[in-house]
N, C-alpha and C. Protein backbone atom coordinates (compact mmCIF):
# COMPACT_ATOMS: atom_id res chain seq x y z
N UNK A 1 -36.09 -10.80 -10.11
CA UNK A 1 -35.73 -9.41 -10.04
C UNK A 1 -34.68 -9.23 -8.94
N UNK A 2 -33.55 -8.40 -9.11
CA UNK A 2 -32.44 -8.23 -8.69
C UNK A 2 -32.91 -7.34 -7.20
N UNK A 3 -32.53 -7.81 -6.09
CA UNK A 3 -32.75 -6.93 -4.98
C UNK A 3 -32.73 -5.46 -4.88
N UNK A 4 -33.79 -4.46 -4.37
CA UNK A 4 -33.54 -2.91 -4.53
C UNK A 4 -32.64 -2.62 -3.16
N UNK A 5 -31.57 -1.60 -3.95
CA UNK A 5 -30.25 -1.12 -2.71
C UNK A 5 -31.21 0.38 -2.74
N UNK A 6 -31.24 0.76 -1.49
CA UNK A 6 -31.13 2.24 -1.07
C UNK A 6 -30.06 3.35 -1.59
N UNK A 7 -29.96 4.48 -0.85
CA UNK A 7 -28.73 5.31 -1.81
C UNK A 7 -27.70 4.77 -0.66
N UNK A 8 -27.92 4.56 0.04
CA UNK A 8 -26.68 4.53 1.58
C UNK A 8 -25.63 2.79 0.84
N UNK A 9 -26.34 2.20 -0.16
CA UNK A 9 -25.39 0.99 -0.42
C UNK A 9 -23.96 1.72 -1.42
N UNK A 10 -25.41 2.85 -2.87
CA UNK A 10 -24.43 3.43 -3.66
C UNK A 10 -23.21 4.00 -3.01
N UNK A 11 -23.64 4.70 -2.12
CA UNK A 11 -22.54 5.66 -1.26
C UNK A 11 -21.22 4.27 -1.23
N UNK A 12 -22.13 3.57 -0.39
CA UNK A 12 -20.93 2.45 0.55
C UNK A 12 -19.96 1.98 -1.08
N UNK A 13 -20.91 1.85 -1.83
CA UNK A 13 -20.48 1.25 -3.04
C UNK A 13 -18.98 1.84 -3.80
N UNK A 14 -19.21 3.42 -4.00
CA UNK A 14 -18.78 4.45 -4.65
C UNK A 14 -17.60 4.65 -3.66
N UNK A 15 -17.60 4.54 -2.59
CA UNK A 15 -16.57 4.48 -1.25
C UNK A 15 -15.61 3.43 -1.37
N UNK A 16 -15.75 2.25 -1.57
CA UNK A 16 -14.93 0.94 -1.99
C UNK A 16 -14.21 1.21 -3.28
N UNK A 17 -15.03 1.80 -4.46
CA UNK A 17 -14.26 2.01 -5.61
C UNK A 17 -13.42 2.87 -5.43
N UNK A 18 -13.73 3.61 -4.90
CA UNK A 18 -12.55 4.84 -4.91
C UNK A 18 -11.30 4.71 -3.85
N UNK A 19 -11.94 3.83 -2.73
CA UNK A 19 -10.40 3.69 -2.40
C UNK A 19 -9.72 2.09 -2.88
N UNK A 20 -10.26 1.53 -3.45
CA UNK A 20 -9.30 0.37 -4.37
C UNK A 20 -8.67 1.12 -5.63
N UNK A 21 -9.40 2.50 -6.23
CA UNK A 21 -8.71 2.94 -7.11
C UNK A 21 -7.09 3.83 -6.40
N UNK A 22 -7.96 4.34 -5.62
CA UNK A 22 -6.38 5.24 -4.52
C UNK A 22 -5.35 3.95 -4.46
N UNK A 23 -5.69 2.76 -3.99
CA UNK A 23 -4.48 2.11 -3.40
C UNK A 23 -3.71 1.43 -4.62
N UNK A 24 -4.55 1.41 -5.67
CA UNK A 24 -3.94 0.74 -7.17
C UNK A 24 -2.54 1.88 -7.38
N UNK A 25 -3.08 3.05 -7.15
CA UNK A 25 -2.46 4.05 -7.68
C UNK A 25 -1.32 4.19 -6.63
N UNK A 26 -1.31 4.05 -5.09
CA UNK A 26 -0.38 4.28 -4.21
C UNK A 26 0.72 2.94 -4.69
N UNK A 27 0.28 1.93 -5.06
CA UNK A 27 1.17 0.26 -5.74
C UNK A 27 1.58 0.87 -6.51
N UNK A 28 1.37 2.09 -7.90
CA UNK A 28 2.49 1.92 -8.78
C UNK A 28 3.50 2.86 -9.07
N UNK A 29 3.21 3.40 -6.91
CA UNK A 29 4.57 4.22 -6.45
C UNK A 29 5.46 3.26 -6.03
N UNK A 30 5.53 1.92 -5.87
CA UNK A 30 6.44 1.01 -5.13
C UNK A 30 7.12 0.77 -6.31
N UNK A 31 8.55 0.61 -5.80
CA UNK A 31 9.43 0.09 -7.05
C UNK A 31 9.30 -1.62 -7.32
N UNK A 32 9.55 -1.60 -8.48
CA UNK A 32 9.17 -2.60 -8.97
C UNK A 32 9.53 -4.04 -7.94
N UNK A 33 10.86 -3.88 -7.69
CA UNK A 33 11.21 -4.97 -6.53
C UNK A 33 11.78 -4.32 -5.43
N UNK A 34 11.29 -4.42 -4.16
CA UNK A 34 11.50 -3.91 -3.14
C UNK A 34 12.22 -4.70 -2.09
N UNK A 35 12.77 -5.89 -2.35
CA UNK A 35 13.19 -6.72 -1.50
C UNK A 35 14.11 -6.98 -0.15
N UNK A 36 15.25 -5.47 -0.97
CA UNK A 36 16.23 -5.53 -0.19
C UNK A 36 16.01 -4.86 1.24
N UNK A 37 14.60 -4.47 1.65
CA UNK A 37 14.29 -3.41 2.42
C UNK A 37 14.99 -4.56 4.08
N UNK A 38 14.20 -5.49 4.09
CA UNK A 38 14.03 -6.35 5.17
C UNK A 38 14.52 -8.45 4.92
N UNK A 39 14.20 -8.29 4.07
CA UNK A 39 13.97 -9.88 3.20
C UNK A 39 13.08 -10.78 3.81
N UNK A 40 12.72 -10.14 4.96
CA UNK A 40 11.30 -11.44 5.26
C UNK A 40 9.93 -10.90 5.22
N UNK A 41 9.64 -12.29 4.57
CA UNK A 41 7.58 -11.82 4.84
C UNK A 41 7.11 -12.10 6.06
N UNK A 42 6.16 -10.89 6.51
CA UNK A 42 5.20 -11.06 7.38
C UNK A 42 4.61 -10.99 7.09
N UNK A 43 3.11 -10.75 8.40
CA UNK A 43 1.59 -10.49 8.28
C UNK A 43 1.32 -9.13 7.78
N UNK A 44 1.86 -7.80 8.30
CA UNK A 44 1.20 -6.52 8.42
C UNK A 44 1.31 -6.07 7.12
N UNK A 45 0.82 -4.49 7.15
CA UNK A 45 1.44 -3.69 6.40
C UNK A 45 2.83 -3.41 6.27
N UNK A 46 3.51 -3.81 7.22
CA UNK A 46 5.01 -3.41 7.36
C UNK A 46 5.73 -4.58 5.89
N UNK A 47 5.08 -5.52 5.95
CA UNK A 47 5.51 -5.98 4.80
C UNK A 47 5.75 -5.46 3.25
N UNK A 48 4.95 -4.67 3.66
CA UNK A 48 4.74 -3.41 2.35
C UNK A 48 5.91 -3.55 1.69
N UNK A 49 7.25 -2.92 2.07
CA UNK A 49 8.48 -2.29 1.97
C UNK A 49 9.27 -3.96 1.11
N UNK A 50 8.45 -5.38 1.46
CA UNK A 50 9.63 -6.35 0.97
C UNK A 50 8.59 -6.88 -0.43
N UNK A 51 7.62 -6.56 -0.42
CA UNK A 51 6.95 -7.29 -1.68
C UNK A 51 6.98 -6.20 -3.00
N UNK A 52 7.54 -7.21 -3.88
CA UNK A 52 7.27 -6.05 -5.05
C UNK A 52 5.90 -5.67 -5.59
N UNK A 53 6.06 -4.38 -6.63
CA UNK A 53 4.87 -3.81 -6.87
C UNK A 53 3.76 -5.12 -7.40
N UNK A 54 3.92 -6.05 -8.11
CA UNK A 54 3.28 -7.12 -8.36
C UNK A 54 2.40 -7.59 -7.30
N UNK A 55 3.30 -7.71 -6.36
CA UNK A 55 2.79 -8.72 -5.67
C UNK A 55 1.90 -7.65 -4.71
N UNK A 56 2.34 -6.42 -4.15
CA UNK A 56 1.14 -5.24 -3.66
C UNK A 56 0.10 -5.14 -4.25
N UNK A 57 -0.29 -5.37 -5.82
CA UNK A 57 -1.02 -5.36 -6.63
C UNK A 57 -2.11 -6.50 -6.73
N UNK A 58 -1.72 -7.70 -6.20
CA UNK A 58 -2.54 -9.00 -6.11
C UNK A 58 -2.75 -8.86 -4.61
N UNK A 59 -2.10 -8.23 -3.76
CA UNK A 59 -2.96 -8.33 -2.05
C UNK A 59 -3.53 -7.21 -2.27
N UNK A 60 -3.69 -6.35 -3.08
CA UNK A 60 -4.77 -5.56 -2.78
C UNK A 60 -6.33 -6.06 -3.68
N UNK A 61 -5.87 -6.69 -4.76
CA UNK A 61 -6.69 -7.70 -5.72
C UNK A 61 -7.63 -7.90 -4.41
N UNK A 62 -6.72 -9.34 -4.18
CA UNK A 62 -7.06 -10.07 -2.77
C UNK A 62 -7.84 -9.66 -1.78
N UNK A 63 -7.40 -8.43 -1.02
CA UNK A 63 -8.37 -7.90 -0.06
C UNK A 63 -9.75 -7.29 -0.81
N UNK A 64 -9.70 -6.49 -1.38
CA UNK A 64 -11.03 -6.26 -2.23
C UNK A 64 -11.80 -7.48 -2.62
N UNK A 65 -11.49 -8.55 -3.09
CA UNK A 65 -12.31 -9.28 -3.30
C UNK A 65 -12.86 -10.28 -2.31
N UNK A 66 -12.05 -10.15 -1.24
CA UNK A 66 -12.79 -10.64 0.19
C UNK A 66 -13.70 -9.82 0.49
N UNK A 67 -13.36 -8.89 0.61
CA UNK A 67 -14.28 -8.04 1.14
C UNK A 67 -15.88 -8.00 0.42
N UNK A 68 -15.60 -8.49 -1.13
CA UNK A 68 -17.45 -8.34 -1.55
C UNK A 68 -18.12 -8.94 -0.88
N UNK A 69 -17.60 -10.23 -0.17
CA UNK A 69 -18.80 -11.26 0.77
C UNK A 69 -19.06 -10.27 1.71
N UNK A 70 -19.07 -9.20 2.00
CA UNK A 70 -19.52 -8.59 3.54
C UNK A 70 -21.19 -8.10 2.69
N UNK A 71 -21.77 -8.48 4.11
CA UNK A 71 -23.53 -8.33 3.21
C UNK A 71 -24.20 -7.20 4.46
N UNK A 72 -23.62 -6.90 5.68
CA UNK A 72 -24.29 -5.77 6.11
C UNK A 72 -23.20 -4.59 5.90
N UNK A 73 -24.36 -3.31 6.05
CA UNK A 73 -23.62 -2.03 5.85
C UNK A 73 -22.72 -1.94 6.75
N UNK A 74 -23.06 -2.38 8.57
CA UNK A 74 -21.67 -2.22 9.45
C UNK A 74 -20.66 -2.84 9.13
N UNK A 75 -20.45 -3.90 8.45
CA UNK A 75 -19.64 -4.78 7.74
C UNK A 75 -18.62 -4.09 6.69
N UNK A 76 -19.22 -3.31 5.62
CA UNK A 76 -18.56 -2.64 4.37
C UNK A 76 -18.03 -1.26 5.47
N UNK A 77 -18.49 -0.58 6.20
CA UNK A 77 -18.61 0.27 6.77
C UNK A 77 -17.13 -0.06 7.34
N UNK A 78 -16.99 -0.77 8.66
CA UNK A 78 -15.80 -1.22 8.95
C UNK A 78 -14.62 -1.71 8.61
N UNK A 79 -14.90 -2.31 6.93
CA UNK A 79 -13.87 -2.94 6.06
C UNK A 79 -13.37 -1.71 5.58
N UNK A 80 -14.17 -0.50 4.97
CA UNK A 80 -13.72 0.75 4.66
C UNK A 80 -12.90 1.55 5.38
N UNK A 81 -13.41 1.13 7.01
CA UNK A 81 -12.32 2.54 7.60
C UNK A 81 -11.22 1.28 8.07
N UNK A 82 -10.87 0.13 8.01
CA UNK A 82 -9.51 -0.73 7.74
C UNK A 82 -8.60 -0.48 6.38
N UNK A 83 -9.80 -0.23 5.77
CA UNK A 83 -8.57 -0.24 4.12
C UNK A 83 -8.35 0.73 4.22
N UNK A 84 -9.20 1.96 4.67
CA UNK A 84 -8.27 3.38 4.72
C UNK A 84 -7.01 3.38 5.85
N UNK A 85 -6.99 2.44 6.65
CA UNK A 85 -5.93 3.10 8.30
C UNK A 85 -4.73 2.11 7.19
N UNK A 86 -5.15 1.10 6.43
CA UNK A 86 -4.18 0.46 5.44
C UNK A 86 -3.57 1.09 4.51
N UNK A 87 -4.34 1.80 3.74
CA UNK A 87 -3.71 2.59 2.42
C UNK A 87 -2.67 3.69 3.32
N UNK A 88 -3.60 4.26 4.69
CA UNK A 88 -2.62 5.35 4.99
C UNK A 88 -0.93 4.93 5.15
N UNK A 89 -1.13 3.45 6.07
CA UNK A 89 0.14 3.03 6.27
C UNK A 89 1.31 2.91 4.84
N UNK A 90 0.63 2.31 3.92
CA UNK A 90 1.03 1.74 2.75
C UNK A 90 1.68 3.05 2.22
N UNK A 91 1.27 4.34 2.37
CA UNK A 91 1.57 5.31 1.96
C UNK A 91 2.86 6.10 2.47
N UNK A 92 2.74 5.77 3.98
CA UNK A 92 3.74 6.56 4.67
C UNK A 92 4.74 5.61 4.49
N UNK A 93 4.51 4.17 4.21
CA UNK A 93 5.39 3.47 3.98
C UNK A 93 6.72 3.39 2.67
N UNK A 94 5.38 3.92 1.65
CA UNK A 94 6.27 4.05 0.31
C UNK A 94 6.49 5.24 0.71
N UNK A 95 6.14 6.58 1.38
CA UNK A 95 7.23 7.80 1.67
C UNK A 95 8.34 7.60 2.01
N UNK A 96 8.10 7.33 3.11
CA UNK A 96 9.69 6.71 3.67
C UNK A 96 10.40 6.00 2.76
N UNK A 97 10.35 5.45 2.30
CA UNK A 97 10.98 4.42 1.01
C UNK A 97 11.35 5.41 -0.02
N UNK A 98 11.00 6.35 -0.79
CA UNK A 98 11.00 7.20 -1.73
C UNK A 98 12.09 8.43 -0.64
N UNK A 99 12.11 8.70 0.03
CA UNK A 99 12.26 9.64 0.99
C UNK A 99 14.24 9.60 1.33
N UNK A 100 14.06 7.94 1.98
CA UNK A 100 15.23 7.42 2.22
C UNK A 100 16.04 7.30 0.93
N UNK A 101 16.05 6.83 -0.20
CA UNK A 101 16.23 6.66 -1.08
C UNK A 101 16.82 8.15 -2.00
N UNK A 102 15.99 8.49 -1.92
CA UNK A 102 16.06 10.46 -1.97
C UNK A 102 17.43 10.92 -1.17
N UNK A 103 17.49 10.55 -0.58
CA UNK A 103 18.27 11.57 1.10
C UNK A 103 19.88 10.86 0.84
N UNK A 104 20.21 9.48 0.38
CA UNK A 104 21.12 8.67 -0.18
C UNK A 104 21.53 8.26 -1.72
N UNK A 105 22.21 9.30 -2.22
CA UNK A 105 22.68 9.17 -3.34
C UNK A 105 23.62 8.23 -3.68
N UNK A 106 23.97 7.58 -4.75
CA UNK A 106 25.19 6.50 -5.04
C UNK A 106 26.54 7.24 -4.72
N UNK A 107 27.21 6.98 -4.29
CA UNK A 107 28.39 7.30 -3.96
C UNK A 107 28.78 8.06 -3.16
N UNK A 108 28.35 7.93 -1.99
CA UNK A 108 27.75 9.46 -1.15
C UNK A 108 29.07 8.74 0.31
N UNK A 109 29.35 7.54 -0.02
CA UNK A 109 30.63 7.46 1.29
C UNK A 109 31.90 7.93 0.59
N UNK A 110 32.45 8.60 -0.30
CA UNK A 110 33.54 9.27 -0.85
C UNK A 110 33.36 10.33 -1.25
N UNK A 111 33.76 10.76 -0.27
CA UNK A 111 33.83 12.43 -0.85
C UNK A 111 35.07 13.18 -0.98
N UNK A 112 35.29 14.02 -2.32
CA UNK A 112 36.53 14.16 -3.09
C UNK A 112 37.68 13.22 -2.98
N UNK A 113 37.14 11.98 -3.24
CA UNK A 113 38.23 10.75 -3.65
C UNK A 113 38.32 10.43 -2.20
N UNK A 114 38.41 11.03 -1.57
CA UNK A 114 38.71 10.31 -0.21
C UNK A 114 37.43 9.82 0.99
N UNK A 115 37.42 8.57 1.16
CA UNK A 115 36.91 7.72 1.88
C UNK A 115 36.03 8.28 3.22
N UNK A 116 35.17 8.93 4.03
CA UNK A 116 34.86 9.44 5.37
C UNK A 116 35.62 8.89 6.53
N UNK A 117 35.68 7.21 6.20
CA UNK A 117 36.26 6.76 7.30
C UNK A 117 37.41 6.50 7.69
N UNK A 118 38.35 7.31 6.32
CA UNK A 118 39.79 7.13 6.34
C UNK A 118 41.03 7.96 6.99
N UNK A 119 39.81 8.59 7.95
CA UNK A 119 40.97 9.41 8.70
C UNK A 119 41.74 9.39 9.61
């Protein structure tokens, strides 16, 4: 017989799903290839901005499924308020990205045929 969870696991439980569902959903605001932001990989979130949506999509795979080995509640508890200070970053990250992008239109160094810096 399968071990009995209390309601405090469902909670913890229902808490993990919902923010692996938030961050699925914040990945398929990233454009598809994001490369040109920086071109190198790091460790952080700041990497956010050079991996394409794919690959945001398998580290978040990734972290969720590390995370099932955690077997006490302070454990899930603490992995939860990391993936949230994560998603937040991930978020302000694709703002800025969406934002900048926004604010810089194609062709925006010529204006009426003539060049800004040609004076």
């Amino acid at each position: 017989m399968p071990p009995a969870f209390d309601l405090s696991h469902f909670v913890l439980r229902a808490q993990a799903l919902a923010l692996y569902r938030q961050a699925l959903r914040s990945v398929r605001r990233a454009p598809p290839d994001a490369r040109g932001a920086s071109g190198a990989r790091g460790g952080s979130a700041a990497v956010a901005l050079t991996l394409p949506a794919d690959e945001l999509r398998a580290a978040v795979r990734s972290a969720t499924d590390g995370a099932r080995k955690a077997d006490t509640t302070a454990q899930v508890k603490f992995l939860l308020a990391e993936g949230k200070l994560q998603l937040r970053k991930l978020n302000e990250m694709l703002g800025l990205l969406s934002s900048s992008e926004a604010e810089q239109p194609p062709g925006d160094e010529a204006i009426g045929g003539c060049s800004k810096h040609a004076h």
